[in-house]
N, C-alpha and C. Protein backbone atom coordinates (compact mmCIF):
# COMPACT_ATOMS: atom_id res chain seq x y z
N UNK A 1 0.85 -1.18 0.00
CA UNK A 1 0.00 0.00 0.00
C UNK A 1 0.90 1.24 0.00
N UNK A 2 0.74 2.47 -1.19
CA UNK A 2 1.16 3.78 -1.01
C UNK A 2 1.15 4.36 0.57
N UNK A 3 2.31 5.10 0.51
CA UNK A 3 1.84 6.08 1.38
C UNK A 3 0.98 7.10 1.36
N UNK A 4 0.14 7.59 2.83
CA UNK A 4 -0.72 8.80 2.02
C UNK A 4 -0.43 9.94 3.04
N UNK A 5 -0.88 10.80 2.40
CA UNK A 5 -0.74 12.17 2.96
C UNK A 5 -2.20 12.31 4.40
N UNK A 6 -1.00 13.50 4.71
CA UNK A 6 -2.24 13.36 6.31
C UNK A 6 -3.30 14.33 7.24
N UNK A 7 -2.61 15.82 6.27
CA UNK A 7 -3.26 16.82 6.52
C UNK A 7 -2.71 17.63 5.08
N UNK A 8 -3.24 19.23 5.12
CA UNK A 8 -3.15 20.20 4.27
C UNK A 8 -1.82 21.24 5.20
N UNK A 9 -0.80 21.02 5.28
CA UNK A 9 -0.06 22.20 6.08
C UNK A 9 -0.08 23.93 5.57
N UNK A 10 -0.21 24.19 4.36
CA UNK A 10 -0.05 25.38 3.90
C UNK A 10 -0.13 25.34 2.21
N UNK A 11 -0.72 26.16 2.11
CA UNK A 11 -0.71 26.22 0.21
C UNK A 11 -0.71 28.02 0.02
N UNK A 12 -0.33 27.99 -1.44
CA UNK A 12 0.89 29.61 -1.93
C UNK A 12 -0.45 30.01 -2.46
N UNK A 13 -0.79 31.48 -2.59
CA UNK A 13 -1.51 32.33 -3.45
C UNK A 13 -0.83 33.34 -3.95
N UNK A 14 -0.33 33.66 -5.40
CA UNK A 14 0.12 34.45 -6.19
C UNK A 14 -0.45 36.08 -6.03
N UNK A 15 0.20 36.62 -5.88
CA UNK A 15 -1.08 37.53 -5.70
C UNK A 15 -0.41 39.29 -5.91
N UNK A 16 -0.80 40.07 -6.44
CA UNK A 16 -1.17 41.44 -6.97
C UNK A 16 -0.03 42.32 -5.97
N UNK A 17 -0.65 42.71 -4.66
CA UNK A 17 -0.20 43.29 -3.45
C UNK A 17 -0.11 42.88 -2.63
N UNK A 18 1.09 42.57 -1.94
CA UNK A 18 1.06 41.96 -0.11
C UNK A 18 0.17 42.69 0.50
N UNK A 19 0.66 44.23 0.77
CA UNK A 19 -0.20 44.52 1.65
C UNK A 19 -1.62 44.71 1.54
N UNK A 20 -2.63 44.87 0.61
CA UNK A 20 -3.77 44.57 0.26
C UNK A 20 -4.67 43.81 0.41
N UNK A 21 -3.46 42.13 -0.07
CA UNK A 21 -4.28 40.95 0.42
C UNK A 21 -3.72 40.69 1.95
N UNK A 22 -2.94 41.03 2.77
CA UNK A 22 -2.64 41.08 4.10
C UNK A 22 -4.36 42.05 4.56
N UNK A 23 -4.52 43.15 4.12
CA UNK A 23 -4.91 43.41 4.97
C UNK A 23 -6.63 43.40 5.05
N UNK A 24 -6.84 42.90 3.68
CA UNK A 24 -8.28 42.28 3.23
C UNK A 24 -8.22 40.66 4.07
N UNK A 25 -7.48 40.02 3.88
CA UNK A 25 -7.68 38.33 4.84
C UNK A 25 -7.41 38.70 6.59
N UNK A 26 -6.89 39.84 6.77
CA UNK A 26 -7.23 40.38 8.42
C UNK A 26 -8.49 41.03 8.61
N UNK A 27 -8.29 41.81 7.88
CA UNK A 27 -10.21 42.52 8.62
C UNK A 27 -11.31 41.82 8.16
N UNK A 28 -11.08 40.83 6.77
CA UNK A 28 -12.38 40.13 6.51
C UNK A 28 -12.49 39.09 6.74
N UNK A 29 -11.29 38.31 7.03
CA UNK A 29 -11.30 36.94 7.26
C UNK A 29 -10.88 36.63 8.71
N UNK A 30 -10.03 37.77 9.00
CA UNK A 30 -9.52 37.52 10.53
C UNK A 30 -7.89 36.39 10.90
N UNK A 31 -7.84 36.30 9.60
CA UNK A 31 -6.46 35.60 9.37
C UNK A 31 -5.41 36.76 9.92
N UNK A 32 -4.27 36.37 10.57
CA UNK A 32 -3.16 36.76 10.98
C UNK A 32 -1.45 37.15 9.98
N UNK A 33 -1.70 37.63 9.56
CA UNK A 33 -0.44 38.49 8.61
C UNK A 33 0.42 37.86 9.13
N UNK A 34 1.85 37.33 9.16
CA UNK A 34 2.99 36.86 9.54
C UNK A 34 4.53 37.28 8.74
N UNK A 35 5.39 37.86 8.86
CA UNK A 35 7.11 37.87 8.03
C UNK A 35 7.01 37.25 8.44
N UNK A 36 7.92 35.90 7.72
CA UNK A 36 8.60 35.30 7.97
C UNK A 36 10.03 35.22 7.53
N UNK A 37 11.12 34.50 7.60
CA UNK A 37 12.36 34.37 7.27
C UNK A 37 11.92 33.05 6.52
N UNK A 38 12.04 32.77 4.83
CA UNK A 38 11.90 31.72 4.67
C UNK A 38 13.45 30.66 4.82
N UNK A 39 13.44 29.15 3.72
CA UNK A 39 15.08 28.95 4.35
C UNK A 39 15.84 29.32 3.05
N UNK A 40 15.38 30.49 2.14
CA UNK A 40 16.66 30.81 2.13
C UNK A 40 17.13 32.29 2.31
N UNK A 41 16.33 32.36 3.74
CA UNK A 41 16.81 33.26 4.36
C UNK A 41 15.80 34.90 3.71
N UNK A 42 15.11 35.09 2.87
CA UNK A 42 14.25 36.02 2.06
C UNK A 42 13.54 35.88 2.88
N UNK A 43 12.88 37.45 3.34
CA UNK A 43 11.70 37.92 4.25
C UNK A 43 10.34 37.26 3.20
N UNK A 44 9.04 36.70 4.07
CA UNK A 44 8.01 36.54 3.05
C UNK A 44 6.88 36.59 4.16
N UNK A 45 5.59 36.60 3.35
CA UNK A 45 4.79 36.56 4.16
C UNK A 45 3.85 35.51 3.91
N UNK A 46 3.04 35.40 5.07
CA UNK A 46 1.95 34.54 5.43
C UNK A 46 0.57 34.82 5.81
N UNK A 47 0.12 34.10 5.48
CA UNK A 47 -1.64 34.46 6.39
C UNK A 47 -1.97 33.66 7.45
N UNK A 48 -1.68 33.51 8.83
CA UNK A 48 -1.79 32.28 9.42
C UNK A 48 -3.23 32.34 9.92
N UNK A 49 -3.52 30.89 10.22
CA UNK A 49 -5.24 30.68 10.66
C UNK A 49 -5.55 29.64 11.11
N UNK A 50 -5.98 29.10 12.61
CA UNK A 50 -6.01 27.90 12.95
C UNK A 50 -4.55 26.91 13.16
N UNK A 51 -4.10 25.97 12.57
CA UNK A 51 -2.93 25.27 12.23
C UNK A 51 -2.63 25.48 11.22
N UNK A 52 -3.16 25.94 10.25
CA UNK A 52 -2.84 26.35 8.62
C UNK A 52 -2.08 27.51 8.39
N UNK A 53 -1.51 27.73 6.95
CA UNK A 53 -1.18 29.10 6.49
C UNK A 53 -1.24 28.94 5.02
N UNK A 54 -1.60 30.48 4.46
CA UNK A 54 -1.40 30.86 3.08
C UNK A 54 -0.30 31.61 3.24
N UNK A 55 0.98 30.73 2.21
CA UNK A 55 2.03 31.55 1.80
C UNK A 55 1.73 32.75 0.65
N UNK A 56 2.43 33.91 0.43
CA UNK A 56 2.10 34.81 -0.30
C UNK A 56 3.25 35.26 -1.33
N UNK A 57 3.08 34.81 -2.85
CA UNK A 57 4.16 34.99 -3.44
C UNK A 57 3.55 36.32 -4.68
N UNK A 58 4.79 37.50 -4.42
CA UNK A 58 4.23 38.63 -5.33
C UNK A 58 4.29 38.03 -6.65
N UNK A 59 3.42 38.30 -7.63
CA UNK A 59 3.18 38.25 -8.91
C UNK A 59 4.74 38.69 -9.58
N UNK A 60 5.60 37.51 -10.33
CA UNK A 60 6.19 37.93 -10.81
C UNK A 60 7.82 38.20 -9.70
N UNK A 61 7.53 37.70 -8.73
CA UNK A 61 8.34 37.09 -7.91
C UNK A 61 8.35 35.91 -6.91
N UNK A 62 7.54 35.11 -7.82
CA UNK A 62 7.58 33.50 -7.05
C UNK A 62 8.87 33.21 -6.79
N UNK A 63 8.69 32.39 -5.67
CA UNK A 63 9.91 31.80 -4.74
C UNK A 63 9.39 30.20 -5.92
N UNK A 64 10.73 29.53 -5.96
CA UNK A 64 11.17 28.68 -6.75
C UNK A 64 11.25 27.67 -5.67
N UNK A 65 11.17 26.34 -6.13
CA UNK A 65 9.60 25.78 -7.15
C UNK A 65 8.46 26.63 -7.19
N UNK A 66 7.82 26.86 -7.99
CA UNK A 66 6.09 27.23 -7.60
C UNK A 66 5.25 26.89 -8.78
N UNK A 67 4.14 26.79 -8.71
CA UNK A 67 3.11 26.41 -9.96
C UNK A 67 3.60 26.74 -11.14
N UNK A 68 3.36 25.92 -12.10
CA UNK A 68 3.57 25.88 -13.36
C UNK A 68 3.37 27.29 -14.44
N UNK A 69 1.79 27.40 -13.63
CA UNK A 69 1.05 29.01 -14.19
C UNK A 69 1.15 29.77 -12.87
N UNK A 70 1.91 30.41 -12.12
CA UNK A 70 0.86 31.24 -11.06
C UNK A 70 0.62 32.19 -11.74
N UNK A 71 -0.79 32.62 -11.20
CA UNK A 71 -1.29 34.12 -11.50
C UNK A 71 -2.00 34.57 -10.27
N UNK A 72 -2.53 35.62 -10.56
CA UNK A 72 -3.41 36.43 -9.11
C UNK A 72 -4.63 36.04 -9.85
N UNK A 73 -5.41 36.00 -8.76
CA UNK A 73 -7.17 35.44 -9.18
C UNK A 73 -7.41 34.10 -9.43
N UNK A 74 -6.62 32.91 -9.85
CA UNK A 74 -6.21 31.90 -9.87
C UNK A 74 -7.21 30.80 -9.13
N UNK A 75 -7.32 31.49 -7.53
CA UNK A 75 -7.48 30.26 -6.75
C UNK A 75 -9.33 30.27 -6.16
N UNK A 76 -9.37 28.94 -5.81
CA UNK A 76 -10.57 28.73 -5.72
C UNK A 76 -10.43 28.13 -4.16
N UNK A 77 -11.04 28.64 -3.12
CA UNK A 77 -10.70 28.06 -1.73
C UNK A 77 -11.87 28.57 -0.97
N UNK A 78 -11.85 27.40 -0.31
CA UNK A 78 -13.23 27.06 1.04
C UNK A 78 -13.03 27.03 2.37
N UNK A 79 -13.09 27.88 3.08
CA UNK A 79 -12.59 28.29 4.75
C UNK A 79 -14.32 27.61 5.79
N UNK A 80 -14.13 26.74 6.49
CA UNK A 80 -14.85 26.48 6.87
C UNK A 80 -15.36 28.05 8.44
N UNK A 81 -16.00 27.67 9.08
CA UNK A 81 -16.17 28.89 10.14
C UNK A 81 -17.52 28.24 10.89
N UNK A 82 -17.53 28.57 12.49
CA UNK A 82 -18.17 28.02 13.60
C UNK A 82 -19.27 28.98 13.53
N UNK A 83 -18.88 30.08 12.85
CA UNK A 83 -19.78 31.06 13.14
C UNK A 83 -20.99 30.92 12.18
N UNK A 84 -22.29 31.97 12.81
CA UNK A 84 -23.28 31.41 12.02
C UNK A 84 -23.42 32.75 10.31
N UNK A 85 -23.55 31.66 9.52
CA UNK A 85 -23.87 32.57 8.41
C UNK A 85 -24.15 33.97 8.09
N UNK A 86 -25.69 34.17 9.39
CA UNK A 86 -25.84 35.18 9.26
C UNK A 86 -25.32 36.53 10.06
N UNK A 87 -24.12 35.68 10.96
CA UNK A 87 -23.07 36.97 11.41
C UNK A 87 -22.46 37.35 10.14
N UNK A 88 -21.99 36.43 9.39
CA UNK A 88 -21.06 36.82 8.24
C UNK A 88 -21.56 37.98 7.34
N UNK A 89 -22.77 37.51 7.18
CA UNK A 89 -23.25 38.42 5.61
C UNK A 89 -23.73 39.71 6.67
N UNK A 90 -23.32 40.15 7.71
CA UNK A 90 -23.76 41.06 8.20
C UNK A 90 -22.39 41.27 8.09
N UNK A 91 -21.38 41.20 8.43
CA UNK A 91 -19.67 41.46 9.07
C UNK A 91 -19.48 41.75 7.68
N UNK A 92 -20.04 40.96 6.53
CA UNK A 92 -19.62 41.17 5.30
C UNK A 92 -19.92 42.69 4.91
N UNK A 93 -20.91 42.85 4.93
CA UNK A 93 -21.87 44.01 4.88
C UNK A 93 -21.25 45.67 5.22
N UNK A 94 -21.06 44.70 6.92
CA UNK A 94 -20.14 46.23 7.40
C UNK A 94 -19.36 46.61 6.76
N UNK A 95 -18.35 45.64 6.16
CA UNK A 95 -17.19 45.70 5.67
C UNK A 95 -16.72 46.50 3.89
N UNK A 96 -18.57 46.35 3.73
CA UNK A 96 -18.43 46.75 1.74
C UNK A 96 -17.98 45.70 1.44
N UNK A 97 -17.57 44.47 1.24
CA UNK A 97 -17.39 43.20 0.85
C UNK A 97 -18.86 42.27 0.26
N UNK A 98 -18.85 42.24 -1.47
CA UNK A 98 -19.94 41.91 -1.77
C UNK A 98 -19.91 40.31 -1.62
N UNK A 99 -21.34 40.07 -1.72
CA UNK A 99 -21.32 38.39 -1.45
C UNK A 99 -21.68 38.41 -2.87
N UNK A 100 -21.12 37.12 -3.38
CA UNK A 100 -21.00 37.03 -5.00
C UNK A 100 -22.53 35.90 -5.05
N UNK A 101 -22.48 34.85 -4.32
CA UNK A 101 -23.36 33.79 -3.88
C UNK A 101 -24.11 33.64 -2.69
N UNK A 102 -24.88 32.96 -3.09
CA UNK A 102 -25.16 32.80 -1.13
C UNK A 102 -25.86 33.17 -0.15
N UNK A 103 -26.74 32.90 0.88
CA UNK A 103 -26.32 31.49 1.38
C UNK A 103 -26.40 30.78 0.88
N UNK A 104 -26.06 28.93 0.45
CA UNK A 104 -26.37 28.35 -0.57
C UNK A 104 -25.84 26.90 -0.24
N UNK A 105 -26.69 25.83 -0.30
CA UNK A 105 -26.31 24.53 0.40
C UNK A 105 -25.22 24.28 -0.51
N UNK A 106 -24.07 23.33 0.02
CA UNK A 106 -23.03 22.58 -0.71
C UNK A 106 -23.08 21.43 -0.02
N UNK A 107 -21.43 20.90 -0.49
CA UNK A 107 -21.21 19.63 0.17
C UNK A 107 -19.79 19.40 0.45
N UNK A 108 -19.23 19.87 1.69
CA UNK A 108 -17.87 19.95 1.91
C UNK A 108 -17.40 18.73 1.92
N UNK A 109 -16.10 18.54 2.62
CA UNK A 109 -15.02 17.08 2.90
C UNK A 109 -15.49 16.55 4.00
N UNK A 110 -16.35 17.03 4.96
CA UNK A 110 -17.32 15.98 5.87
C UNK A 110 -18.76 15.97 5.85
N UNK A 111 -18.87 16.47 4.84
CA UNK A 111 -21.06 16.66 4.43
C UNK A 111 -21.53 17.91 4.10
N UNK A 112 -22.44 17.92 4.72
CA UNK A 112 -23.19 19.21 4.11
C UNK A 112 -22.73 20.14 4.82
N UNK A 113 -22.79 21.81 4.31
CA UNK A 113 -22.10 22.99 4.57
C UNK A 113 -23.24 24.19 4.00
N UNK A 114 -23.40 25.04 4.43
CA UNK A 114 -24.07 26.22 3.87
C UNK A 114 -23.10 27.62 3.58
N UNK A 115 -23.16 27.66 2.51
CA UNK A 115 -21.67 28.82 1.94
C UNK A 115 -22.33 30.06 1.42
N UNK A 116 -21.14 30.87 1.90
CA UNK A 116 -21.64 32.74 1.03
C UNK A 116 -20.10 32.52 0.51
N UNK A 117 -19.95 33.21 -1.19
CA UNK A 117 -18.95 33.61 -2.18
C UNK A 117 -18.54 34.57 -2.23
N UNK A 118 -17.30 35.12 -2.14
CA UNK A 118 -17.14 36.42 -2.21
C UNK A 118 -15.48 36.45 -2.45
N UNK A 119 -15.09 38.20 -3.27
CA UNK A 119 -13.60 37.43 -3.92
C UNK A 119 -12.87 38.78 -3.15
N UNK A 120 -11.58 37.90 -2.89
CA UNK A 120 -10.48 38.81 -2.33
C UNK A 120 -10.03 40.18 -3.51
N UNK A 121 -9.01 40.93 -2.92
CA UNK A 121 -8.74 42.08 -4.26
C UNK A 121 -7.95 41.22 -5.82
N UNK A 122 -7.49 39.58 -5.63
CA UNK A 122 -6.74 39.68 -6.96
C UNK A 122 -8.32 39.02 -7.50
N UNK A 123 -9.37 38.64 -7.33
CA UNK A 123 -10.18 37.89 -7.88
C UNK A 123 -10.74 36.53 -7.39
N UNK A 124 -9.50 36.57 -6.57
CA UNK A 124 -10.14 34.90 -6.16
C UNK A 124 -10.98 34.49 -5.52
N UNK A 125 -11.34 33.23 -5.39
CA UNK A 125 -12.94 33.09 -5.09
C UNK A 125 -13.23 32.00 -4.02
N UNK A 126 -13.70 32.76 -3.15
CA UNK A 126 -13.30 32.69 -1.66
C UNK A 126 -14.77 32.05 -1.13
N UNK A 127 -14.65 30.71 -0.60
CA UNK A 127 -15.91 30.31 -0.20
C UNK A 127 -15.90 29.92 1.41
N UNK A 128 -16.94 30.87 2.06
CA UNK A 128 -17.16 31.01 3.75
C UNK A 128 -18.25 29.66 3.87
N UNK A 129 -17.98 28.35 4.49
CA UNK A 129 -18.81 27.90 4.97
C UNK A 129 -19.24 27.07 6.05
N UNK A 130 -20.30 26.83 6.44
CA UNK A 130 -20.58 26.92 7.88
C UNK A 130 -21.18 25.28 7.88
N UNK A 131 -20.57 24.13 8.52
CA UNK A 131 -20.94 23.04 8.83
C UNK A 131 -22.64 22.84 8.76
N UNK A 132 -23.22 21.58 8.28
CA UNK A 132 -24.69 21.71 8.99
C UNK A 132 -25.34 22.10 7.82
């Protein structure tokens, strides 16, 4: 039998402006901005959240290896959240952050989920959803 993988530790988003998408995934998402020192030693940043992180590579200065294509707007990603829906599309609201979708039943990696859509500044398309 293969070996298999055992969690998601971190995945890269290409992206437009650090500080932009730093400071759109803090006030809207509540994710944590991070420098880091990567290893080879180049300042970079992060979005940390939970046990996870989004690494952040500027457009046109990917850190090597990286995707074949990166671009900004690219990515398609699903943040689960305890909170209830309709805090969100209100927090959303405050915020001027349009909901593209939503509320709207799906079907996440452990069942059913109820999601609102909505895209960061490079485009990407950002799905909030709530267990249940």
């Amino acid at each position: 039998m293969p070996p298999t993988v055992a969690t998601l530790d971190h995945l890269v988003l290409t992206i437009a402006d650090i500080a932009a998408t730093c400071a759109f995934y803090r006030d809207v998402l509540g994710m944590r901005p991070e420098r880091f020192t990567g290893a080879d030693g180049a300042a970079r940043w992060a979005l940390v959240f939970g046990d996870q992180k989004i690494n952040l590579h500027a457009a046109g200065h990917e850190i090597a290896p990286h995707a074949a294509r990166p671009a900004p707007g690219s990515a398609d990603l699903c943040f689960l959240t305890q909170a209830p829906i309709s805090d969100w599309l209100a927090h959303l609201g405050n915020s001027d952050v349009t909901v593209e979708l939503g509320p709207v039943p799906r079907t996440g990696a452990t069942g059913p989920i109820t999601s609102l859509y909505i895209r960061d500044p490079d485009g990407n398309l950002l799905e909030i959803a709530a267990p249940g």
